[in-house]
N, C-alpha and C. Protein backbone atom coordinates (compact mmCIF):
# COMPACT_ATOMS: atom_id res chain seq x y z
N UNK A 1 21.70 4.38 36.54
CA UNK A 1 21.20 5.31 37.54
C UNK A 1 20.93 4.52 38.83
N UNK A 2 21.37 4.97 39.89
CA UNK A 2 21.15 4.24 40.99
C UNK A 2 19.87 5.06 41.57
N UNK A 3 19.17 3.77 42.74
CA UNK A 3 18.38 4.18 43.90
C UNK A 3 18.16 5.94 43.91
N UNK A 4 19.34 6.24 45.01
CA UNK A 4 19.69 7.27 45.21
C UNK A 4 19.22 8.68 44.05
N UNK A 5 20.11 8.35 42.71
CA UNK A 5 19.56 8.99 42.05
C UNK A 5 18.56 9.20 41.00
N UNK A 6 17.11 8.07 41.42
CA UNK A 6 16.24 8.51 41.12
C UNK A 6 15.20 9.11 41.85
N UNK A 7 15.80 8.74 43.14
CA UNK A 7 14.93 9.69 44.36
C UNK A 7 15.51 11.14 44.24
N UNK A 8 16.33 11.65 44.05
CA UNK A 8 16.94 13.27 43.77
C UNK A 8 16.50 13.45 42.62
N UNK A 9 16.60 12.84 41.08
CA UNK A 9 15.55 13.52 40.15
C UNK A 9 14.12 13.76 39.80
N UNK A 10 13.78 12.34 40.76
CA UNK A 10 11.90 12.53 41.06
C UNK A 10 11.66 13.70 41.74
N UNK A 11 12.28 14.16 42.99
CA UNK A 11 12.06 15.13 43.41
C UNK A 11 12.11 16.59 43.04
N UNK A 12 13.35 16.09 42.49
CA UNK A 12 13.92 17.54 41.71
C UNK A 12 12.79 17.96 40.80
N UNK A 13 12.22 16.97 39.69
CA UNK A 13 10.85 16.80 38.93
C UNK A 13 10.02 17.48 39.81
N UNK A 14 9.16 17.16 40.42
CA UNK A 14 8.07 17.67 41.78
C UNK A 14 8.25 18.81 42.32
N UNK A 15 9.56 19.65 41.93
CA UNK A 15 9.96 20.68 42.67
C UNK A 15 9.97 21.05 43.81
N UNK A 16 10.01 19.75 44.92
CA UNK A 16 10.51 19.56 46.34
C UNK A 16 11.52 19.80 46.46
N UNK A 17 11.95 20.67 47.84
CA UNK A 17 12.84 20.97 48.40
C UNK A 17 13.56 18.94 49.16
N UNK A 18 14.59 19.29 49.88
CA UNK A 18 15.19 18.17 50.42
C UNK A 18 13.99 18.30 51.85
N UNK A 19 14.06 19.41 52.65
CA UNK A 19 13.16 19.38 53.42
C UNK A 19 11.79 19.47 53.22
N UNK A 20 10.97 19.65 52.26
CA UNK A 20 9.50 19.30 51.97
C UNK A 20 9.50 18.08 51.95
N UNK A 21 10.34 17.01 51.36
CA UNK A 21 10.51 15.85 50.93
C UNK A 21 10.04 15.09 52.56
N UNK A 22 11.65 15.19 53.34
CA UNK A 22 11.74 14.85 54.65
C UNK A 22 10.43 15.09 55.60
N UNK A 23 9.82 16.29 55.33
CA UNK A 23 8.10 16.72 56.40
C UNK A 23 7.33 15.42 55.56
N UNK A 24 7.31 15.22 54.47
CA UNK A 24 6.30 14.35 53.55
C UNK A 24 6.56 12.75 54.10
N UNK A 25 7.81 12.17 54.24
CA UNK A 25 7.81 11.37 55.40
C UNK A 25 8.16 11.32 56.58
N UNK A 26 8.06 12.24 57.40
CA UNK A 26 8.34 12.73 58.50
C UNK A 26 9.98 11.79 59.27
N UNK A 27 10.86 12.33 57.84
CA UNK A 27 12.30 12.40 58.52
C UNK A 27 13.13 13.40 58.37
N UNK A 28 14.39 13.58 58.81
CA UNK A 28 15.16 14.53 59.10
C UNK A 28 15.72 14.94 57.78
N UNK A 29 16.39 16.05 57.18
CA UNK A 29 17.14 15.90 55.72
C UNK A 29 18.46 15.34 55.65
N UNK A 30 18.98 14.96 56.55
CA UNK A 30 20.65 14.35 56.65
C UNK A 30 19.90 12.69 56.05
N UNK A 31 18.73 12.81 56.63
CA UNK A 31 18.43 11.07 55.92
C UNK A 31 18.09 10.94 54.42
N UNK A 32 17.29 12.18 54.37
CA UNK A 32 17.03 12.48 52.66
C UNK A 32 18.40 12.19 51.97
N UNK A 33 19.04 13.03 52.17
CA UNK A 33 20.23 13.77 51.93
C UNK A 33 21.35 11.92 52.00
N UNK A 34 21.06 11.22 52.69
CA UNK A 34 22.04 9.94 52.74
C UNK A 34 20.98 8.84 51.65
N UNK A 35 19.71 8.95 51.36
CA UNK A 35 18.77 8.28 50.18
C UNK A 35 19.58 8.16 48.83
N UNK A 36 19.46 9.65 48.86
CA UNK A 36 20.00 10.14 47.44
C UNK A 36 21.65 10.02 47.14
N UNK A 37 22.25 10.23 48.22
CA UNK A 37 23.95 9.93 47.97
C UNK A 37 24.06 8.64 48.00
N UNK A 38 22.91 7.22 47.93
CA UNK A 38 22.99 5.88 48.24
C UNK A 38 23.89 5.71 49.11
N UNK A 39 23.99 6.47 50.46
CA UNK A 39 24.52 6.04 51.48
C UNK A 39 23.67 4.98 52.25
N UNK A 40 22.37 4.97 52.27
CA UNK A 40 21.49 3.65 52.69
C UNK A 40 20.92 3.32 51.52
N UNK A 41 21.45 2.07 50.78
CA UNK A 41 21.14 1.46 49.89
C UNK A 41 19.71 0.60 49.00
N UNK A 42 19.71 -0.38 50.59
CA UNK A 42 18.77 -1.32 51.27
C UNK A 42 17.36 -0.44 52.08
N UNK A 43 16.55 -0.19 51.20
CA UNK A 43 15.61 0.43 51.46
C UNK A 43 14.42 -0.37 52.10
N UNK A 44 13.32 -0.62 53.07
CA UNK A 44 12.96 -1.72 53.29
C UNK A 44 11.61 -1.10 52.81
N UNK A 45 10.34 -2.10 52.79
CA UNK A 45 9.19 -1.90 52.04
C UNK A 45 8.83 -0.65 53.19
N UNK A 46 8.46 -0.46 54.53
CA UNK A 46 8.21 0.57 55.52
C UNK A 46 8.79 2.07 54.77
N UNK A 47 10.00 1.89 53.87
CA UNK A 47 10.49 3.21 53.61
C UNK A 47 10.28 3.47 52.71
N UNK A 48 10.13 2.64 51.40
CA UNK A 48 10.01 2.64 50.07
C UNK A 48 8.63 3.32 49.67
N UNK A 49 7.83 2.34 50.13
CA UNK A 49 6.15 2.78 49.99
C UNK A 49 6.13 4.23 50.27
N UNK A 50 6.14 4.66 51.44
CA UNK A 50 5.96 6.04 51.79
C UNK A 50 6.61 7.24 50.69
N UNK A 51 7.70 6.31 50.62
CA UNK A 51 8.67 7.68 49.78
C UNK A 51 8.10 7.51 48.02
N UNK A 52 7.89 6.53 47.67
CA UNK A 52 7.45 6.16 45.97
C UNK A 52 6.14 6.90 46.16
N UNK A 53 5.65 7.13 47.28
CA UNK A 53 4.07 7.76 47.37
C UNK A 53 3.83 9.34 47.21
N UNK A 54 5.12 9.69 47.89
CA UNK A 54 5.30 11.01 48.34
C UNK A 54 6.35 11.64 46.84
N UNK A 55 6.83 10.38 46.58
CA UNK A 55 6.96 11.09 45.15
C UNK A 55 6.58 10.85 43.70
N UNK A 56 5.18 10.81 43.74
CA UNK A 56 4.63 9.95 43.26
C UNK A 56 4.79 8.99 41.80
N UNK A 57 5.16 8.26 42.34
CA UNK A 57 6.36 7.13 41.06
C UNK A 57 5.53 5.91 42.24
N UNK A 58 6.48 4.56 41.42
CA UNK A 58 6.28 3.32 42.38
C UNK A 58 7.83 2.96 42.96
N UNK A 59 7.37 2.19 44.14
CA UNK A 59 8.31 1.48 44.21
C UNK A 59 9.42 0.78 43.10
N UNK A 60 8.69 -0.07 42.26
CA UNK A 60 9.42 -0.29 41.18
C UNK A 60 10.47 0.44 40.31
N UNK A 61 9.57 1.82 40.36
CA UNK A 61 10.79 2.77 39.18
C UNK A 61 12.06 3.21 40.42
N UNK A 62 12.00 3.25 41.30
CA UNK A 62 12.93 3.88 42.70
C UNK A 62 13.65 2.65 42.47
N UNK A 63 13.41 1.39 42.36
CA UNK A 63 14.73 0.36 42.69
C UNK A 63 15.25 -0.10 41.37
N UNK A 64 14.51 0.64 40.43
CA UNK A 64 15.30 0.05 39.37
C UNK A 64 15.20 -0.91 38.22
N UNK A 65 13.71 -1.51 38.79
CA UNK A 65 12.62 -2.67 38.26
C UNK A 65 12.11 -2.53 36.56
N UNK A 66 11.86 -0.76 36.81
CA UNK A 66 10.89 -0.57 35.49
C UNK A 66 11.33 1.52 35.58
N UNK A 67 11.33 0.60 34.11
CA UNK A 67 11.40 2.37 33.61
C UNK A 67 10.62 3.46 34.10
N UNK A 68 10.80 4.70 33.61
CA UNK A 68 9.77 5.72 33.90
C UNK A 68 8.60 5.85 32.82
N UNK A 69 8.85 5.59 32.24
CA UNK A 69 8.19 5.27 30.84
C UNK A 69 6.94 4.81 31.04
N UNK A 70 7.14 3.23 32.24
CA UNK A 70 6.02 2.41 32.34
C UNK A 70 5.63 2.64 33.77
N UNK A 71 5.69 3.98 33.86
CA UNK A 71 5.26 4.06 35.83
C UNK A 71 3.93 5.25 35.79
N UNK A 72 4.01 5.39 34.32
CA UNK A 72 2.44 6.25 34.49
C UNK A 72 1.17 5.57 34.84
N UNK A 73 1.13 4.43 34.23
CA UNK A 73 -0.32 3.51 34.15
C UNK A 73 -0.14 3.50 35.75
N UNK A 74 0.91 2.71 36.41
CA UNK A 74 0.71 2.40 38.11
C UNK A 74 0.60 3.91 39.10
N UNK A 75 1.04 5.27 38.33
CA UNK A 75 0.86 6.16 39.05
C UNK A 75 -0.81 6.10 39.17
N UNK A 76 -1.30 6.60 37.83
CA UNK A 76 -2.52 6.97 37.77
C UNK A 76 -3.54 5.72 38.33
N UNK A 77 -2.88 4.62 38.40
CA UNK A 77 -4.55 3.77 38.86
C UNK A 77 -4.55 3.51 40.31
N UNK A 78 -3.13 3.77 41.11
CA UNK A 78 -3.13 3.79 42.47
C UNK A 78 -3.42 4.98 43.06
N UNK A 79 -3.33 6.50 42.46
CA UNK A 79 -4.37 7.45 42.78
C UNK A 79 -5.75 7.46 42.11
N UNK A 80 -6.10 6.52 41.14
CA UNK A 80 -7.45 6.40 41.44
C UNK A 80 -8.04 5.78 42.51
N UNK A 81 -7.38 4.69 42.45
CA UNK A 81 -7.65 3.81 43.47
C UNK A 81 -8.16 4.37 45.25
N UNK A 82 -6.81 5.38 45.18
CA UNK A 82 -6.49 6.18 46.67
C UNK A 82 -7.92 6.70 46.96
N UNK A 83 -8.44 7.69 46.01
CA UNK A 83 -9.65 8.80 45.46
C UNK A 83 -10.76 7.85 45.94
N UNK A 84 -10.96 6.67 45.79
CA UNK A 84 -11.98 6.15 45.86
C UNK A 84 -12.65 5.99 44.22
N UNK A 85 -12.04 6.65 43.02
CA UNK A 85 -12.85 6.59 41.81
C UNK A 85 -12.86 5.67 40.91
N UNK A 86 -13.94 5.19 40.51
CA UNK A 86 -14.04 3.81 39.30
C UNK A 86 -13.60 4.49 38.12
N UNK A 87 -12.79 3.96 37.21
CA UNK A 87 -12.70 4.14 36.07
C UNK A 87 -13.56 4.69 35.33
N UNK A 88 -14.75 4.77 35.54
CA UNK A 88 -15.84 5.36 34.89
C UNK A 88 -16.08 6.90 35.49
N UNK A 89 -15.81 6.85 36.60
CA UNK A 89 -15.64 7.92 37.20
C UNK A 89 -14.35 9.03 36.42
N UNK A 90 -12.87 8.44 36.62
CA UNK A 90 -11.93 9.21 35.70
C UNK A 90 -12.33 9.86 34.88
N UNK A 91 -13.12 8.21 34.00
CA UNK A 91 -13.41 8.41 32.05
C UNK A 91 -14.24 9.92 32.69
N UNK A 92 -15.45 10.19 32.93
CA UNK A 92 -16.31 11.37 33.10
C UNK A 92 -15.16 12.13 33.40
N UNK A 93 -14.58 12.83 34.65
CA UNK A 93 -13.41 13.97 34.89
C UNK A 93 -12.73 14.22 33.79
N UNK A 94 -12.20 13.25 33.01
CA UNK A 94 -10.78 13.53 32.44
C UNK A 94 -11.53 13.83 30.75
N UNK A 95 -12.46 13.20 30.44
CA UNK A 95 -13.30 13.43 28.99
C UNK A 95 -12.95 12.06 28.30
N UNK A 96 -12.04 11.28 28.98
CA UNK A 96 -11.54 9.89 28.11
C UNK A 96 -12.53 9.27 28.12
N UNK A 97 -12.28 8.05 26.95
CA UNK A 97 -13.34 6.81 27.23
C UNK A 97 -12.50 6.21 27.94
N UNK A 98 -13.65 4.88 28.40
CA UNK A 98 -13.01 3.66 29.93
C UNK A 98 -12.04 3.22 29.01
N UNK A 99 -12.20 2.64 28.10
CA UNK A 99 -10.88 2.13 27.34
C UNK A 99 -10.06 2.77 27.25
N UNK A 100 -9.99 4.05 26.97
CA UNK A 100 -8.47 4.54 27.12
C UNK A 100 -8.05 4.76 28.19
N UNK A 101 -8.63 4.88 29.48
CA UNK A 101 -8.46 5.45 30.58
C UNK A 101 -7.41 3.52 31.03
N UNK A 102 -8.30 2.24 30.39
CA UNK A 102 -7.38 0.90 30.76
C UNK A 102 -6.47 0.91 30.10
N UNK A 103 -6.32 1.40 29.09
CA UNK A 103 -4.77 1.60 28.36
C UNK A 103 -3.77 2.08 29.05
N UNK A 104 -4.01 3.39 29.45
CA UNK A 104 -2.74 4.48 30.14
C UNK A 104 -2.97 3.34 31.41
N UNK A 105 -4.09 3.00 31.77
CA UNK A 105 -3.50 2.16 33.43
C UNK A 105 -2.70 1.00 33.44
N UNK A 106 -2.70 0.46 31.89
CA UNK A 106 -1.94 -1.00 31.87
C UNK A 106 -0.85 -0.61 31.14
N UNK A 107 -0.32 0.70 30.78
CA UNK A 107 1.12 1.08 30.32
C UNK A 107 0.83 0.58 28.92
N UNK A 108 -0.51 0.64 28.18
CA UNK A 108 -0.33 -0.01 26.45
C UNK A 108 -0.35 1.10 25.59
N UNK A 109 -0.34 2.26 26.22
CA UNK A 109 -0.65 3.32 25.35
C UNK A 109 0.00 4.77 26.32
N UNK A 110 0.55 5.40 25.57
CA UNK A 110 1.92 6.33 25.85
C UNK A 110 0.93 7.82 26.06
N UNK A 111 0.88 8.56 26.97
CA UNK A 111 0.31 9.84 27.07
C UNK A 111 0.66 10.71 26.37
N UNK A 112 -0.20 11.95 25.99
CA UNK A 112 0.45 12.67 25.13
C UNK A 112 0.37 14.08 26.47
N UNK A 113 1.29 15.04 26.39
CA UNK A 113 1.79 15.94 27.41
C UNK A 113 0.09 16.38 27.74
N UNK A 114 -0.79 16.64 26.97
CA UNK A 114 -2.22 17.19 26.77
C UNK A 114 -2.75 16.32 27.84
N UNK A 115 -2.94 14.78 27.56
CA UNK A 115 -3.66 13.97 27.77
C UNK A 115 -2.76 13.47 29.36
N UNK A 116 -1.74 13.90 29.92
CA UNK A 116 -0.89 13.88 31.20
C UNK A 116 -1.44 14.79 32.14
N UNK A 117 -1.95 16.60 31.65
CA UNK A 117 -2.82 17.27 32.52
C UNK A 117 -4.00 17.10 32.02
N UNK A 118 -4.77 15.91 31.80
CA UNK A 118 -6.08 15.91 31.94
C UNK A 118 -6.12 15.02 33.60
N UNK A 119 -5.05 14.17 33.49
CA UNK A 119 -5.11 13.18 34.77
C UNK A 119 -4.12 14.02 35.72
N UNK A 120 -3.87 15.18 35.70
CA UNK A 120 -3.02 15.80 36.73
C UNK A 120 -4.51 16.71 37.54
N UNK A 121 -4.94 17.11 36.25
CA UNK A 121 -6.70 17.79 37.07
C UNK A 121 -7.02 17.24 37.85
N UNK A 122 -7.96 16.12 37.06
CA UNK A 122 -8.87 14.71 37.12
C UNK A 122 -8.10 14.28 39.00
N UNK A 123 -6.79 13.71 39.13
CA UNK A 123 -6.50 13.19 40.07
C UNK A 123 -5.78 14.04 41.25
N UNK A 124 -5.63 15.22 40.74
CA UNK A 124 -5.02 16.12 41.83
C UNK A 124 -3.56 15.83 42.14
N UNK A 125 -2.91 15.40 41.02
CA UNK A 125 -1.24 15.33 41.19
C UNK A 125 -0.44 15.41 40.51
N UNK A 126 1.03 15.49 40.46
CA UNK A 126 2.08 16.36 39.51
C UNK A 126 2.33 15.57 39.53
N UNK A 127 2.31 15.10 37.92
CA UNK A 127 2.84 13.97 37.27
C UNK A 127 3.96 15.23 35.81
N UNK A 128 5.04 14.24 35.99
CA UNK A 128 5.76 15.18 35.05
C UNK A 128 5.54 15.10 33.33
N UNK A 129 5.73 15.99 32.93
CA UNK A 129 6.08 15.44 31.18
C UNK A 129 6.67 15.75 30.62
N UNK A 130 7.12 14.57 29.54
CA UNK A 130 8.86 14.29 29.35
C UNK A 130 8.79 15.40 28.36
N UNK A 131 9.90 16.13 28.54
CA UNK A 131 10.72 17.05 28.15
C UNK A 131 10.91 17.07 26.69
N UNK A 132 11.55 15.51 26.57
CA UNK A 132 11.67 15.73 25.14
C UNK A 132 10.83 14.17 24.02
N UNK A 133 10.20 14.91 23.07
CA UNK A 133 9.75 13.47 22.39
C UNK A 133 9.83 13.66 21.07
N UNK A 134 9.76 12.52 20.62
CA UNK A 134 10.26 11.77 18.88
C UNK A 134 9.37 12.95 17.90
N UNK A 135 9.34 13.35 17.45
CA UNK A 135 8.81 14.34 16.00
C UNK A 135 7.40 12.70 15.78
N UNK A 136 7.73 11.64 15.37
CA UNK A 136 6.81 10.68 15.59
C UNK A 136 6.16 9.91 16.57
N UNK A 137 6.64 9.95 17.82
CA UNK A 137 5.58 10.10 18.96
C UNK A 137 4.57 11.04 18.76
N UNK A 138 5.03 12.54 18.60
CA UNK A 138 3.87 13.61 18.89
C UNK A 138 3.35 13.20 18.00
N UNK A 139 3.51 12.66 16.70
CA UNK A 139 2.01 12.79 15.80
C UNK A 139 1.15 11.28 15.76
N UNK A 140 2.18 10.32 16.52
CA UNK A 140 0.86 9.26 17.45
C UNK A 140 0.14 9.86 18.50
N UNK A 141 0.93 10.71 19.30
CA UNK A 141 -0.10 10.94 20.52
C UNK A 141 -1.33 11.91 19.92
N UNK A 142 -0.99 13.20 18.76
CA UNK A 142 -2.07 13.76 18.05
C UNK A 142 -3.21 12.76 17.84
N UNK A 143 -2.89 11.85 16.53
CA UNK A 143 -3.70 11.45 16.16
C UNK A 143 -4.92 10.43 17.34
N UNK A 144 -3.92 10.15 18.26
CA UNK A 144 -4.70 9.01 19.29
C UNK A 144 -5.93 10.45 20.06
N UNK A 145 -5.22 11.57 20.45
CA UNK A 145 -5.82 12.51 20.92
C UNK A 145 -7.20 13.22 19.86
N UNK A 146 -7.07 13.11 18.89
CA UNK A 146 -7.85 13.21 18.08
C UNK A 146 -9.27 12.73 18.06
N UNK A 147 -8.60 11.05 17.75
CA UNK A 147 -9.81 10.73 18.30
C UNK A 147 -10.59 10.09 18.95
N UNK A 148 -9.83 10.65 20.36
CA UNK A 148 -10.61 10.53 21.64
C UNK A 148 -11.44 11.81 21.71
N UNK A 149 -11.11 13.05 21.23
CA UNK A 149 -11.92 14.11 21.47
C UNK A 149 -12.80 13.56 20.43
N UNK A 150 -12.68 13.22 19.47
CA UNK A 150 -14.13 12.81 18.20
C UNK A 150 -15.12 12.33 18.96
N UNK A 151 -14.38 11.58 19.60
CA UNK A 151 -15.39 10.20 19.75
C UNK A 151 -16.52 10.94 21.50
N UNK A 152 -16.25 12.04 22.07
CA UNK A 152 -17.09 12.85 22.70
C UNK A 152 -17.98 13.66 22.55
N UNK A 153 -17.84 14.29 20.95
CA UNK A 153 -18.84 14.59 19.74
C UNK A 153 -20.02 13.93 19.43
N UNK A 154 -21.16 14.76 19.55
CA UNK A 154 -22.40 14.18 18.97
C UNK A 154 -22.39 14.54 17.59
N UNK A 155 -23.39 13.87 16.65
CA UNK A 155 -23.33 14.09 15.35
C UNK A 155 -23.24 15.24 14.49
N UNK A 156 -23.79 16.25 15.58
CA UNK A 156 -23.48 17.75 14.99
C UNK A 156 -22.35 17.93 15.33
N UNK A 157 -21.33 17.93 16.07
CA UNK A 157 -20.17 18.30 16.17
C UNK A 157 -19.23 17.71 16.04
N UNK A 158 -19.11 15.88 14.95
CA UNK A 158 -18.92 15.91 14.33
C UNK A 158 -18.66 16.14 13.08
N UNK A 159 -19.70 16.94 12.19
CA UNK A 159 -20.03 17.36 11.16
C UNK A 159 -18.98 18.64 11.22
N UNK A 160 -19.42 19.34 12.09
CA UNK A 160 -18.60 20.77 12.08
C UNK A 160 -16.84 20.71 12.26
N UNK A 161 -16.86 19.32 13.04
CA UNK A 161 -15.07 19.40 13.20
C UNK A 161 -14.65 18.78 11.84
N UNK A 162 -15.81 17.97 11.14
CA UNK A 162 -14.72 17.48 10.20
C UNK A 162 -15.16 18.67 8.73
N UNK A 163 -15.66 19.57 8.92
CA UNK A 163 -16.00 21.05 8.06
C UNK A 163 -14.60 21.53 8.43
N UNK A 164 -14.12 21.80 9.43
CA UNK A 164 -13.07 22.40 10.04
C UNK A 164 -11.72 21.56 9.56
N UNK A 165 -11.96 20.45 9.35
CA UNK A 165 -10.16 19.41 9.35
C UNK A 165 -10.77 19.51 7.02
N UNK A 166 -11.74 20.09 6.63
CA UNK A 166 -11.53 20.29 5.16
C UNK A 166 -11.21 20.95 5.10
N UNK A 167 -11.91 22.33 5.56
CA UNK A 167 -10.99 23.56 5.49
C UNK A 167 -9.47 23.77 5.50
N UNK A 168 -9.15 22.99 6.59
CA UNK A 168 -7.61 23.01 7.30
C UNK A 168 -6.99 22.27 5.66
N UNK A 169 -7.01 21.47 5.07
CA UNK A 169 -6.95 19.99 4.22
C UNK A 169 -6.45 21.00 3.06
N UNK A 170 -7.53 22.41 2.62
CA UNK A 170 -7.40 22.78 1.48
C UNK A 170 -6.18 23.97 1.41
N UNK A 171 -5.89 24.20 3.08
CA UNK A 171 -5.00 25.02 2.63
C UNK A 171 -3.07 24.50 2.98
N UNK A 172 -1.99 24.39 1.86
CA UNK A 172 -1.25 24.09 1.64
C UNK A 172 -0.12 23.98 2.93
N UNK A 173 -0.51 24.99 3.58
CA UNK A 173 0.75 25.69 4.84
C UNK A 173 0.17 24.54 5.90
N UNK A 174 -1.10 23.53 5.84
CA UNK A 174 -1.18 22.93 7.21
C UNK A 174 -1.18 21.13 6.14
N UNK A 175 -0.58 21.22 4.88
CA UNK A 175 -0.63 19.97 4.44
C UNK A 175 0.50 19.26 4.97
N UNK A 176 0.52 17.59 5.89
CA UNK A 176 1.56 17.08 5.64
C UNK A 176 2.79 16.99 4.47
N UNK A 177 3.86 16.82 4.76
CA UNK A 177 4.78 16.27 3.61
C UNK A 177 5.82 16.22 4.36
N UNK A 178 6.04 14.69 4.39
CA UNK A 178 6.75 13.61 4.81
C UNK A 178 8.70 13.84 5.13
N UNK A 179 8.34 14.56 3.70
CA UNK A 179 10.21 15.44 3.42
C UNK A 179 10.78 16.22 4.72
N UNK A 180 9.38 17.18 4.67
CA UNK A 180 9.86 18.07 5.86
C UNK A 180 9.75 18.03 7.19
N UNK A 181 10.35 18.59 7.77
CA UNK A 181 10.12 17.76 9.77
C UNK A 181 9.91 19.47 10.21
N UNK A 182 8.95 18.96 10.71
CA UNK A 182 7.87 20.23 11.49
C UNK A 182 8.30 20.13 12.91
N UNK A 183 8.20 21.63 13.48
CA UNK A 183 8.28 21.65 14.67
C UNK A 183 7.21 21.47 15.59
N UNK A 184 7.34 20.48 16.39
CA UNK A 184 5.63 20.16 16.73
C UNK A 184 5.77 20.29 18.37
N UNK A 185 6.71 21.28 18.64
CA UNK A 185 6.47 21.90 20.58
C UNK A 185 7.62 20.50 20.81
């Protein structure tokens, strides 16, 4: 994938027009429009910054450096950063603890689509989510989501959620089994 066309699918993502794009760095769309066809290749830091900002990715994922994969942690801690908010601040908005909130910022731990609009609230920006994931991703990101909500529980509501995950336990239609592959969204 070239330059070019990761600035046309970020956008396309964001659901920017070519001209919303162009007002967002205040250029013309024949220039948009020459980004994305990698007719100007050689992007210089003056152009890059603005545009990785405006769509909000990094520099890095636009040239090619680093996946998209690993551009959530640098999205989310350079709009914290922007916000003015401490990590402790997020952790409160978003319901995370600080530790997980340094995980997703250092790319060690993978968002789950749930846990992507808690920091789209929290930070006020459209961050996308991926379309498609592993039958075993979703039931890491469950279980990690799990229990991060536990762990916001006081002792009574612990008690009651895990009344609720016996209940769930005893009846057959919500038991794992390994054989079968569930549709999990």
């Amino acid at each position: 994938m070239t330059v070019g066309d990761r600035i046309r699918t970020r956008r396309k993502q964001l659901g920017l027009s070519v001209d919303e794009l162009a007002d967002l760095l205040g250029k013309n769309r024949a220039t948009i429009y020459r980004y994305e066809s990698s007719e100007i290749e050689k992007l210089p830091t003056t152009v890059l910054e603005p545009l990785a900002k405006a769509l909000n990715t990094t520099p890095s994922y636009l040239m090619g450096w680093q996946d998209e994969d690993n551009v959530f942690g640098d999205i989310i801690k350079s709009r914290r950063i922007e916000l003015g908010l401490t990590i402790e601040d997020l952790a409160q908005k978003t319901g995370l603890s600080v530790e997980s909130i340094n995980k997703y910022e250092n790319n060690q731990r993978k968002p789950s689509d749930s846990i992507i609009g808690y920091f789209r609230e929290a930070l006020l920006i459209d961050i996308p989510i991926r379309a498609h994931k592993g039958y075993w991703d979703f039931r890491e990101d469950i279980d990690i989501e799990l229990n991060e909500k536990l762990a916001l529980l006081n002792d009574t509501g612990k008690k009651k959620a895990l009344d609720y995950i016996k209940d769930l336990s005893e009846q057959s239609k919500y038991l794992f089994d390994p054989n079968e592959k569930e549709d999990c969204g």
